[in-house]
PDB file of N, CA and C in Angstrom:
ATOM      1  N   UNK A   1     -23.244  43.609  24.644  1.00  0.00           N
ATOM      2  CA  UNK A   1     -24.496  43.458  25.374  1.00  0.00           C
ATOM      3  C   UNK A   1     -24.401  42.397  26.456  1.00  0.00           C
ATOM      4  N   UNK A   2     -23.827  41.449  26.023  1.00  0.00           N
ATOM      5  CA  UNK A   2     -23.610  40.739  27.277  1.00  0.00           C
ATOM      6  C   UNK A   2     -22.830  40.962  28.559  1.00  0.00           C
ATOM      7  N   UNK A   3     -21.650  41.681  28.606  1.00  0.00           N
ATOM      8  CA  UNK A   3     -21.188  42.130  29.905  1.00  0.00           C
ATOM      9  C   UNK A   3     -22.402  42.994  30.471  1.00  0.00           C
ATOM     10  N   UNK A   4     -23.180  43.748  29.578  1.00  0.00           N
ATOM     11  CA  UNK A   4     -24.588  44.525  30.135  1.00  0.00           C
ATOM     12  C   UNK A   4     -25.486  43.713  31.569  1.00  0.00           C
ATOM     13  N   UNK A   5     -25.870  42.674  30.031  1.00  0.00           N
ATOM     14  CA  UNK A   5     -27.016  41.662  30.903  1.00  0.00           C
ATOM     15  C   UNK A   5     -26.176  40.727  32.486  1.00  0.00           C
ATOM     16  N   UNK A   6     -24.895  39.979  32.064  1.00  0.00           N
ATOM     17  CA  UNK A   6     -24.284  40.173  33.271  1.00  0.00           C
ATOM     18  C   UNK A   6     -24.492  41.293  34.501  1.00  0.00           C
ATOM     19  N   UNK A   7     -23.634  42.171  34.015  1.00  0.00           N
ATOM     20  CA  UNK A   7     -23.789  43.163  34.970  1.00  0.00           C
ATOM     21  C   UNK A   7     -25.276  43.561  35.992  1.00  0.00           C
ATOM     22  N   UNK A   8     -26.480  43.636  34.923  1.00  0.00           N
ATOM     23  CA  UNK A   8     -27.735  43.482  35.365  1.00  0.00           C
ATOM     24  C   UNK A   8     -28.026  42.741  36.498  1.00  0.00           C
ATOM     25  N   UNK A   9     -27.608  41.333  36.018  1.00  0.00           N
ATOM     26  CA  UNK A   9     -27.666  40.309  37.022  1.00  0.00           C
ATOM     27  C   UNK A   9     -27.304  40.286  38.292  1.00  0.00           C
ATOM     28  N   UNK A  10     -26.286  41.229  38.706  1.00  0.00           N
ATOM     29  CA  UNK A  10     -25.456  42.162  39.888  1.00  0.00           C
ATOM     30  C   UNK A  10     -26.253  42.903  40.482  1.00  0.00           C
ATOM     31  N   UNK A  11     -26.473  43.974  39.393  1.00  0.00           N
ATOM     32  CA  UNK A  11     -27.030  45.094  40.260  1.00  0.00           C
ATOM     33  C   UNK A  11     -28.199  45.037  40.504  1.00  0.00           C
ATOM     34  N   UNK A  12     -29.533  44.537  39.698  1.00  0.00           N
ATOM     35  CA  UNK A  12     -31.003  44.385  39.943  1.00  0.00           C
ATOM     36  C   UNK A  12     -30.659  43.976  41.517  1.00  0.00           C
ATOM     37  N   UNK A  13     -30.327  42.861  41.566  1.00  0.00           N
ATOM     38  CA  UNK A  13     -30.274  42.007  42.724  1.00  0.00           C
ATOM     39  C   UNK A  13     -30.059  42.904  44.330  1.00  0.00           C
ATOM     40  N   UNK A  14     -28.784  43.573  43.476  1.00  0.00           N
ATOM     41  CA  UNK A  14     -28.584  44.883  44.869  1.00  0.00           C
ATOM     42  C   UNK A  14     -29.212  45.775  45.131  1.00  0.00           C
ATOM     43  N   UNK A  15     -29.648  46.885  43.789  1.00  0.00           N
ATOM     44  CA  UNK A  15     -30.822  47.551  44.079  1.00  0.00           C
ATOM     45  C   UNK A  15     -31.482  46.722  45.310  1.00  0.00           C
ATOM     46  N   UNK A  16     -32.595  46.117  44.647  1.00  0.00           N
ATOM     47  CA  UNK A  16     -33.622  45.472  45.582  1.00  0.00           C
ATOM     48  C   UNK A  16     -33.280  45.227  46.688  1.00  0.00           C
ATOM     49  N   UNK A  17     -31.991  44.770  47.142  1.00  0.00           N
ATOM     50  CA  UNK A  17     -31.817  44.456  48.491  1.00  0.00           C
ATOM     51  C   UNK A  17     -31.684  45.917  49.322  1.00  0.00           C
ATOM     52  N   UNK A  18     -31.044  46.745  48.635  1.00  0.00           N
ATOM     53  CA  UNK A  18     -30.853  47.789  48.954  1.00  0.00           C
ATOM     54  C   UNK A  18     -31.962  48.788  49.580  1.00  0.00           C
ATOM     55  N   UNK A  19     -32.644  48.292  48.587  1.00  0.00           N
ATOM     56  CA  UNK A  19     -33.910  48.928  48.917  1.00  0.00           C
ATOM     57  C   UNK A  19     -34.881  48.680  50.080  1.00  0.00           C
ATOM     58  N   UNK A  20     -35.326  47.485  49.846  1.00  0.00           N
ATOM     59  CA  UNK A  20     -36.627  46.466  50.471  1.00  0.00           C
ATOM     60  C   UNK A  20     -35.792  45.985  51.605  1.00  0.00           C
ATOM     61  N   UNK A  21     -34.430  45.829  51.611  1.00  0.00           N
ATOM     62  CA  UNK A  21     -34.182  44.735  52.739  1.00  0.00           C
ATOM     63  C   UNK A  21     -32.864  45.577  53.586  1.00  0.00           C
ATOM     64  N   UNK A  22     -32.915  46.763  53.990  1.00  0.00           N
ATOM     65  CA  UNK A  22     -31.465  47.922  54.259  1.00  0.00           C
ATOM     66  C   UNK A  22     -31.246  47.323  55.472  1.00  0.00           C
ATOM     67  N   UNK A  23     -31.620  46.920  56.182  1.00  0.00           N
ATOM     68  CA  UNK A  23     -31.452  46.516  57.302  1.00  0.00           C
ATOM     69  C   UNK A  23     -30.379  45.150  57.377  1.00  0.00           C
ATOM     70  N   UNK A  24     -30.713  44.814  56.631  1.00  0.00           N
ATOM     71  CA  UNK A  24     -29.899  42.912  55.948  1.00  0.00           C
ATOM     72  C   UNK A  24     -29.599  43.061  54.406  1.00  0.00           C
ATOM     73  N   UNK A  25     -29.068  44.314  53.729  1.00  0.00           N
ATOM     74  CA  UNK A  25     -28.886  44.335  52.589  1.00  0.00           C
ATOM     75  C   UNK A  25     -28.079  43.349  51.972  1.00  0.00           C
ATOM     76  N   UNK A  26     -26.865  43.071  52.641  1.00  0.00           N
ATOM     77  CA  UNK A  26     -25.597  42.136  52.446  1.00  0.00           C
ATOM     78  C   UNK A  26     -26.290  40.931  52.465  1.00  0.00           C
ATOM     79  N   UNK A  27     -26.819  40.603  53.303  1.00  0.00           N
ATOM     80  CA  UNK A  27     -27.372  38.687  53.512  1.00  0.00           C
ATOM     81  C   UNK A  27     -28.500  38.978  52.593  1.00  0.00           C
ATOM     82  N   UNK A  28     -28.922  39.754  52.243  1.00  0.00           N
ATOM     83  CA  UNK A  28     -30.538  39.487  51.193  1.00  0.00           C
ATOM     84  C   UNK A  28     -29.442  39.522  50.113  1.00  0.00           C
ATOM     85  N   UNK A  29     -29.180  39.836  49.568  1.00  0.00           N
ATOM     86  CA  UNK A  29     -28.235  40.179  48.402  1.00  0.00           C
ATOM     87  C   UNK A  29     -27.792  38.863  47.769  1.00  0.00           C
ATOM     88  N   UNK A  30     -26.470  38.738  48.688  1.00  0.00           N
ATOM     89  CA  UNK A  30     -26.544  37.000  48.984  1.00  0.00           C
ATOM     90  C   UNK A  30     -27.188  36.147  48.766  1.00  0.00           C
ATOM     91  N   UNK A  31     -28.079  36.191  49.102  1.00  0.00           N
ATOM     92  CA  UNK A  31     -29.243  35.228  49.065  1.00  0.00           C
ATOM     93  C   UNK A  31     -29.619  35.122  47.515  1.00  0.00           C
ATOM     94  N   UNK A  32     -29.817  36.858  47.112  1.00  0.00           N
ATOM     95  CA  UNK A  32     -30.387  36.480  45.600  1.00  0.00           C
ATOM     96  C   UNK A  32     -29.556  36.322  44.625  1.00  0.00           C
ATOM     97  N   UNK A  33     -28.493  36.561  44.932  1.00  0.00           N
ATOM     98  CA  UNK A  33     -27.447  36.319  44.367  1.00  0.00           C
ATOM     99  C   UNK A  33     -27.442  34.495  44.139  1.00  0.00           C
ATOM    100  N   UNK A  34     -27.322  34.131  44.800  1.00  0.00           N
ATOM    101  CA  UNK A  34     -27.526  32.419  44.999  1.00  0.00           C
ATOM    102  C   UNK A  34     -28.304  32.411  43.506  1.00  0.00           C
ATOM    103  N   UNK A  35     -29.035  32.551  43.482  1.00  0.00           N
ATOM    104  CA  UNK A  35     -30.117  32.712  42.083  1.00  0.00           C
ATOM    105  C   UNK A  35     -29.279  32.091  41.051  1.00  0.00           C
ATOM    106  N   UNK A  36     -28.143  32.881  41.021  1.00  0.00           N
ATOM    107  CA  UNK A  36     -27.291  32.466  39.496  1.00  0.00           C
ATOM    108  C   UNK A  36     -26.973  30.842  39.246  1.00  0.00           C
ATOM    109  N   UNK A  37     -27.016  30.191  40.465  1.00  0.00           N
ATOM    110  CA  UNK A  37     -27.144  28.907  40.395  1.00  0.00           C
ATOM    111  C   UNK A  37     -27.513  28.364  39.225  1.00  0.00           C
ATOM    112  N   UNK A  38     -28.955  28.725  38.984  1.00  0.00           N
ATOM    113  CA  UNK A  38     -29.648  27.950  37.784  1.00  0.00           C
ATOM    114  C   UNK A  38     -28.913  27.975  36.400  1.00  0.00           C
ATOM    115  N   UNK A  39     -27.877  29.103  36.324  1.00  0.00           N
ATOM    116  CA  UNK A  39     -27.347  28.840  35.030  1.00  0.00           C
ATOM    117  C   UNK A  39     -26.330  27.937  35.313  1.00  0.00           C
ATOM    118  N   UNK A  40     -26.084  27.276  35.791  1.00  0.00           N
ATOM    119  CA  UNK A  40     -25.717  25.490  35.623  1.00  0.00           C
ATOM    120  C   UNK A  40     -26.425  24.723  34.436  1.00  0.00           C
ATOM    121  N   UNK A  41     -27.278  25.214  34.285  1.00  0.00           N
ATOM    122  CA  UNK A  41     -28.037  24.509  33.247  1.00  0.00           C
ATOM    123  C   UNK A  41     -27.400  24.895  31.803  1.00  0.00           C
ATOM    124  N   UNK A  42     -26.610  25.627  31.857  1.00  0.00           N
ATOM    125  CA  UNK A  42     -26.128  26.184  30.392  1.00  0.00           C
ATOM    126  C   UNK A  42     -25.230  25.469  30.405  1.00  0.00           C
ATOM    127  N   UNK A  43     -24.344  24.382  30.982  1.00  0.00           N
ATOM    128  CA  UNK A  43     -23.587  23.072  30.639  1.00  0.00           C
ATOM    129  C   UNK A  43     -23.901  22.155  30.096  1.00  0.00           C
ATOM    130  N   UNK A  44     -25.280  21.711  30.118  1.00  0.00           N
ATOM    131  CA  UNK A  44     -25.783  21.200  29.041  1.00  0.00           C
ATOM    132  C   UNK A  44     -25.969  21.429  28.045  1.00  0.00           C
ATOM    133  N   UNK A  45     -25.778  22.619  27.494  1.00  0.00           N
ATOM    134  CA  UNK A  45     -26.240  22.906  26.477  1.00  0.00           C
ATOM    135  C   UNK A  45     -24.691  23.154  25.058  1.00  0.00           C
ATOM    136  N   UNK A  46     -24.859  23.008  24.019  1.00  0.00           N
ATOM    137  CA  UNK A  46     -23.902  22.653  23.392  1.00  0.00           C
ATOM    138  C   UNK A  46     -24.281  23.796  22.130  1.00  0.00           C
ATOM    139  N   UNK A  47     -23.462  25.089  22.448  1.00  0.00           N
ATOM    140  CA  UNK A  47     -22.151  25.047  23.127  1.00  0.00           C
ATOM    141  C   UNK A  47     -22.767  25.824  24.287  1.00  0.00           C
ATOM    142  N   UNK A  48     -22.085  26.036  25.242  1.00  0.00           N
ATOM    143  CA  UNK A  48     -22.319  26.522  26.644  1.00  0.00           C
ATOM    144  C   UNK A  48     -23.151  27.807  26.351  1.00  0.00           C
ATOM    145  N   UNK A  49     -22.182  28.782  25.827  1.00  0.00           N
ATOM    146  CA  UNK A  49     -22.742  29.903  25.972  1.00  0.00           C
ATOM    147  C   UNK A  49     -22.698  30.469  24.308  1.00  0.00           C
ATOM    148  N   UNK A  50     -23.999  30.977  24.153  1.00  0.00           N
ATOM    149  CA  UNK A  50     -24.476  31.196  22.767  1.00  0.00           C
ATOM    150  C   UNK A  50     -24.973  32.646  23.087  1.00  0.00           C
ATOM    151  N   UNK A  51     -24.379  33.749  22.425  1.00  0.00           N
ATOM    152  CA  UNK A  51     -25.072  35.338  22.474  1.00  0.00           C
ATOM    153  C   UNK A  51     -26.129  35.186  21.944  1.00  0.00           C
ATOM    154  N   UNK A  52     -26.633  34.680  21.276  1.00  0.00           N
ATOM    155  CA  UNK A  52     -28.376  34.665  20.244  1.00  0.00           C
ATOM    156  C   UNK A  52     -29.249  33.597  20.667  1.00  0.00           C
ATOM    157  N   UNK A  53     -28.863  32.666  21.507  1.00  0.00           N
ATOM    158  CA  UNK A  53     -29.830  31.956  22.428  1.00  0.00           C
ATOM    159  C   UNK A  53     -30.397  32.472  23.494  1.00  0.00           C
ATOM    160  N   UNK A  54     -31.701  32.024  23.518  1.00  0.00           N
ATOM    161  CA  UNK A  54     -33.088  33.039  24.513  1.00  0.00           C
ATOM    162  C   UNK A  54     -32.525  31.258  25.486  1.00  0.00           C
ATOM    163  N   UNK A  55     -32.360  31.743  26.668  1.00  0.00           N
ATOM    164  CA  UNK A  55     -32.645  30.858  27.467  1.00  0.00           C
ATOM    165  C   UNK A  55     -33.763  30.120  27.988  1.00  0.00           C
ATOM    166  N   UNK A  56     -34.795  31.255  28.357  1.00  0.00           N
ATOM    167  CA  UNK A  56     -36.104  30.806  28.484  1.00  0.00           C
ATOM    168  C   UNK A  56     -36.856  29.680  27.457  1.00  0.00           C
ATOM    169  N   UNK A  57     -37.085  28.927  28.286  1.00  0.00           N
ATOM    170  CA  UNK A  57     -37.778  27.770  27.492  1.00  0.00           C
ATOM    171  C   UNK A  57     -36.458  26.629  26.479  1.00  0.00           C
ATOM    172  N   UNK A  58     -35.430  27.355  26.931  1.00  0.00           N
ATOM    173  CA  UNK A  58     -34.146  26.120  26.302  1.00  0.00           C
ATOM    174  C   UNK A  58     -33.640  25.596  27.197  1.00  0.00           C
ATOM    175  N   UNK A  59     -33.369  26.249  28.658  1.00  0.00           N
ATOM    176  CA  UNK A  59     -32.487  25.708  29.428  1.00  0.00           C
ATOM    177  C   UNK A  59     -33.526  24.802  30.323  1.00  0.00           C
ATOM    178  N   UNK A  60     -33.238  23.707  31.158  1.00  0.00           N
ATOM    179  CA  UNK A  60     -34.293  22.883  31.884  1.00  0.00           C
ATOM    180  C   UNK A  60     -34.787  23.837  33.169  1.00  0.00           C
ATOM    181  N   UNK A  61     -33.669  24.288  33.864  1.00  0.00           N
ATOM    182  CA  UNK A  61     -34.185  25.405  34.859  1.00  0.00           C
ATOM    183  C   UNK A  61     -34.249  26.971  34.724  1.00  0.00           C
ATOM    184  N   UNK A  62     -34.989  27.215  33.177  1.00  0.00           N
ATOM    185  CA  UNK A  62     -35.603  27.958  32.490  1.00  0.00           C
ATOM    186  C   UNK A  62     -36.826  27.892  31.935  1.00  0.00           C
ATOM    187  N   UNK A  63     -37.136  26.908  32.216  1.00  0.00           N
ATOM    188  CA  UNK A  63     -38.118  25.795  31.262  1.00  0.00           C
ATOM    189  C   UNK A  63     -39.730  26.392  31.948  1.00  0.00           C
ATOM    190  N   UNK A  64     -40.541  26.246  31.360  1.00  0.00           N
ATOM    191  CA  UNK A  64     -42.333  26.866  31.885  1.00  0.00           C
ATOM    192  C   UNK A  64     -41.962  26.258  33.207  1.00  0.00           C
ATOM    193  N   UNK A  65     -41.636  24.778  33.360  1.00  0.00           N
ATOM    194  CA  UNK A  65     -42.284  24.327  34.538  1.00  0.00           C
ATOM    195  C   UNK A  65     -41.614  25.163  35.654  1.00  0.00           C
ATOM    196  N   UNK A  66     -40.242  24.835  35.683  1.00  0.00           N
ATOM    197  CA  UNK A  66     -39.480  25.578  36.111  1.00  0.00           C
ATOM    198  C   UNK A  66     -40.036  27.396  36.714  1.00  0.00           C
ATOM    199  N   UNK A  67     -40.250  27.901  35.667  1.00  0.00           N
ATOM    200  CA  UNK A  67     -41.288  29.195  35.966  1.00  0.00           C
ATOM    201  C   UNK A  67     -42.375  29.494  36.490  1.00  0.00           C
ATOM    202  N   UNK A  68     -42.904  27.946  36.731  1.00  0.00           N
ATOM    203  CA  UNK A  68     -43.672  27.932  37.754  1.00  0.00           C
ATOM    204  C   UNK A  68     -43.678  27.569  39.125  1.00  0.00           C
ATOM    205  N   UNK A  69     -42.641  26.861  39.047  1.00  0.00           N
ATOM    206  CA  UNK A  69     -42.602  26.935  40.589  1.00  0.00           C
ATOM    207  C   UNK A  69     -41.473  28.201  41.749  1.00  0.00           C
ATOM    208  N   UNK A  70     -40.832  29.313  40.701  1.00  0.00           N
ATOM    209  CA  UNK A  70     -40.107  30.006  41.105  1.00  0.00           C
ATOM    210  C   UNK A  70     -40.966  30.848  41.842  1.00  0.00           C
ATOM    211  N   UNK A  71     -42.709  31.381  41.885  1.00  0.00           N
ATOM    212  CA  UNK A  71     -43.395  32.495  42.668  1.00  0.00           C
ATOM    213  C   UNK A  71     -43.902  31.841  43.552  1.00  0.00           C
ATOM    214  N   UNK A  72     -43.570  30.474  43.457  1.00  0.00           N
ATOM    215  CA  UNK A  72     -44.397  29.685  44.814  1.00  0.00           C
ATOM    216  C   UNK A  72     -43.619  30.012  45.576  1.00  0.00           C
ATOM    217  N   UNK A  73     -42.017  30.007  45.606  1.00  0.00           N
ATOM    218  CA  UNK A  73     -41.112  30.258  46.582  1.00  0.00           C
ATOM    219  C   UNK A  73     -41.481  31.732  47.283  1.00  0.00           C
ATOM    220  N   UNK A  74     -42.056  32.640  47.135  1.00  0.00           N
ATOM    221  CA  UNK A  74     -42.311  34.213  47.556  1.00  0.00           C
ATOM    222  C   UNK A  74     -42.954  34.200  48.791  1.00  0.00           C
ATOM    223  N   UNK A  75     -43.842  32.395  49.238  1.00  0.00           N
ATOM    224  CA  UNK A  75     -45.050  32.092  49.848  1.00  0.00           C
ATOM    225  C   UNK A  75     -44.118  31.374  51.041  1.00  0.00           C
ATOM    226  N   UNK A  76     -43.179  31.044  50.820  1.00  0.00           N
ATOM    227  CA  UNK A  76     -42.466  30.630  51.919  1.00  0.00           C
ATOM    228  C   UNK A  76     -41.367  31.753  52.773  1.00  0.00           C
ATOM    229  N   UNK A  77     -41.417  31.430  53.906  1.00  0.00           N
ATOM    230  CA  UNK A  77     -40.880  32.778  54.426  1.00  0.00           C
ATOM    231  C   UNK A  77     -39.660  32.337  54.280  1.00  0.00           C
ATOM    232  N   UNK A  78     -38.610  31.249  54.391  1.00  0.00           N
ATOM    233  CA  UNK A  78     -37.309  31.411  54.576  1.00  0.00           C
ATOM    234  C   UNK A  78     -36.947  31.341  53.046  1.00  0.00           C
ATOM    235  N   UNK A  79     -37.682  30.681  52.142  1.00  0.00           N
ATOM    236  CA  UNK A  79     -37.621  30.957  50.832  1.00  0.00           C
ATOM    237  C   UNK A  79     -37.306  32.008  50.000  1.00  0.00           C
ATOM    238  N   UNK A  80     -38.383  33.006  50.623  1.00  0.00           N
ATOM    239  CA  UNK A  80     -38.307  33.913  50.129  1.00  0.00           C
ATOM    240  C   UNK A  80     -37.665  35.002  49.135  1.00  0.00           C
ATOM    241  N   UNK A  81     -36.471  35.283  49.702  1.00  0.00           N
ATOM    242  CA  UNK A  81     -35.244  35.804  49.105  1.00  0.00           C
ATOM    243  C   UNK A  81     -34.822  35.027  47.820  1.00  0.00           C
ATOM    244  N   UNK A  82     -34.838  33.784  48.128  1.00  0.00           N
ATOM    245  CA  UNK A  82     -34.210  33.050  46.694  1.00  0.00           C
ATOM    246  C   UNK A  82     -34.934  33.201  45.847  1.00  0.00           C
ATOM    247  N   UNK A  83     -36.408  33.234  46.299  1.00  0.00           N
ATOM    248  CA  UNK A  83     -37.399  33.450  44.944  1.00  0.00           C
ATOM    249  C   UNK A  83     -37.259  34.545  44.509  1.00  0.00           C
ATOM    250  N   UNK A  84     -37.293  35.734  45.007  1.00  0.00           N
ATOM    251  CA  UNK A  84     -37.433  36.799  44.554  1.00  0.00           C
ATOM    252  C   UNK A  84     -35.829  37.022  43.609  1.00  0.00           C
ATOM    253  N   UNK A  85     -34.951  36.309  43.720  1.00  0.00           N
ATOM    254  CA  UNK A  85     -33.699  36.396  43.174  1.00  0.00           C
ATOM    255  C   UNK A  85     -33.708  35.488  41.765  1.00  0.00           C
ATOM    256  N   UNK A  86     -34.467  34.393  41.847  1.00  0.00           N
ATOM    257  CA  UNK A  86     -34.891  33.762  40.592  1.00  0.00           C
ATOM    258  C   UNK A  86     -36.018  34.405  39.575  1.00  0.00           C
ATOM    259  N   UNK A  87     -36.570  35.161  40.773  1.00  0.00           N
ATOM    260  CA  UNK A  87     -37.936  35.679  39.502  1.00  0.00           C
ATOM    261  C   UNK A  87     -37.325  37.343  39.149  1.00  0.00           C
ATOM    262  N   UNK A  88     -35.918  37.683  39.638  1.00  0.00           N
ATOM    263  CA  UNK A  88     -35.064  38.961  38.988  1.00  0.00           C
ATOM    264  C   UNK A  88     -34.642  38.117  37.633  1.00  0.00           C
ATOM    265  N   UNK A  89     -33.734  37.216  38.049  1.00  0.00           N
ATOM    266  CA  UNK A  89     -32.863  36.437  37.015  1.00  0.00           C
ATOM    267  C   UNK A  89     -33.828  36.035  36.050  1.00  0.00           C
ATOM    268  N   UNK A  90     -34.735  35.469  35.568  1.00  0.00           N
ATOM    269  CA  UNK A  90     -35.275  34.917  34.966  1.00  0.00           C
ATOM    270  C   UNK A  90     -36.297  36.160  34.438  1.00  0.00           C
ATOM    271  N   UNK A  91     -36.415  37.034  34.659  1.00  0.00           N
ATOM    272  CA  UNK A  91     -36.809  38.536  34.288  1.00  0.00           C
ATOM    273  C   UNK A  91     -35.917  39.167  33.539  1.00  0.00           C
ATOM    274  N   UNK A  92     -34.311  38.944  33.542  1.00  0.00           N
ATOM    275  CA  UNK A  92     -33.307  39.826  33.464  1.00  0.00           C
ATOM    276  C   UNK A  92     -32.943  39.156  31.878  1.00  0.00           C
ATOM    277  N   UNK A  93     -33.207  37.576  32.018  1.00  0.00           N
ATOM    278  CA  UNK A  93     -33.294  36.856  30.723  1.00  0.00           C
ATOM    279  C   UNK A  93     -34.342  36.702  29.876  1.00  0.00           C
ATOM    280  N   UNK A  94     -35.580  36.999  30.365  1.00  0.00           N
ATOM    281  CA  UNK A  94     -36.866  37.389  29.439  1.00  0.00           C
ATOM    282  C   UNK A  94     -36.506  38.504  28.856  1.00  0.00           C
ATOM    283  N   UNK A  95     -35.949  39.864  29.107  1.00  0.00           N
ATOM    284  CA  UNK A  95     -35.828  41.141  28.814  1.00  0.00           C
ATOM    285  C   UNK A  95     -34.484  40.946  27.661  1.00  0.00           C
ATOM    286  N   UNK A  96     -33.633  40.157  27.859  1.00  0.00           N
ATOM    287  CA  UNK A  96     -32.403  40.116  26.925  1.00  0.00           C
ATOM    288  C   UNK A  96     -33.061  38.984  25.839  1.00  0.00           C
ATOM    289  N   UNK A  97     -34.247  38.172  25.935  1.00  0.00           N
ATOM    290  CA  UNK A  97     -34.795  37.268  24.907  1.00  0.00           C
ATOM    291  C   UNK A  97     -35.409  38.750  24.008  1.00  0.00           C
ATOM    292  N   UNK A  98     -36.388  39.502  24.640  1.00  0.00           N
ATOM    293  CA  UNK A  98     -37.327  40.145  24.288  1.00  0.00           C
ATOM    294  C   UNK A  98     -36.459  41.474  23.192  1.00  0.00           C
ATOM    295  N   UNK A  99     -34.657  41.532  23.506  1.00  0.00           N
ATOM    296  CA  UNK A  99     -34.033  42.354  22.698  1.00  0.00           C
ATOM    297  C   UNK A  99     -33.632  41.863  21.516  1.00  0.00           C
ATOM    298  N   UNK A 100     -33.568  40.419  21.388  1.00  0.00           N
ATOM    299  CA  UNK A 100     -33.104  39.755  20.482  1.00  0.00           C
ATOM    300  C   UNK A 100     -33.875  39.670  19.247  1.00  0.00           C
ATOM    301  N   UNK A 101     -35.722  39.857  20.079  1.00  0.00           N
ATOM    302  CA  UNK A 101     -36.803  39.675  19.124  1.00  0.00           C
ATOM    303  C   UNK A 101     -36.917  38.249  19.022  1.00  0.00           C
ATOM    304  N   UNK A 102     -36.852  37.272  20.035  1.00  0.00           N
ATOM    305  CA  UNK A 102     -37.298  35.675  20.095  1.00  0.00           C
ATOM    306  C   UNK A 102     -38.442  35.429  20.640  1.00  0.00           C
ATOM    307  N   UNK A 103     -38.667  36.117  21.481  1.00  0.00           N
ATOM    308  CA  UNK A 103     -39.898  36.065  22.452  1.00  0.00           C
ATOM    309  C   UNK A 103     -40.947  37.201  22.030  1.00  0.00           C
TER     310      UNK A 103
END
């Protein structure tokens, strides 16, 4: 399941660009791609990577607050893209919490 949710993390991202942004598919893509950034935060965490850990609400840039300021970014125009690439990612890990039965 996890090469799955990986993989997810790929393609959601392209879909959408694919879709919404054909004109700049490659640089939107990019952009949301950048997204994966936030799992930096899984270095803190001990041990890194755990198959049965829900990220949401464990990792710091997973965290509520965190989730709240990811749709403010949608409101900024050069923003934009990254938000919409954080609020895939952080969707893509609600949905793999929600298989586990944690959430």
């Amino acid at each position: 399941m996890a090469i799955l949710h990986i993989l997810l993390h790929f393609a959601v991202p392209g879909a959408v660009a694919g879709l919404a942004f054909r004109d700049k598919w490659l640089t939107s893509w990019l952009i949301m791609m950048s997204a994966m950034i936030i799992d930096l935060d899984h270095l803190l965490a001990n041990p890194i990577f755990d198959p049965n850990r829900c990220s949401i609400g464990f990792h710091p840039l997973h965290s509520t607050g965190a989730l709240i300021i990811y749709p403010l970014l949608l409101l900024i125009p050069r923003l934009r893209l990254l938000g919409i690439g954080l609020l895939i990612h952080i969707g893509l890990d609600a949905l793999d919490c929600l298989r586990m039965g944690i959430v």
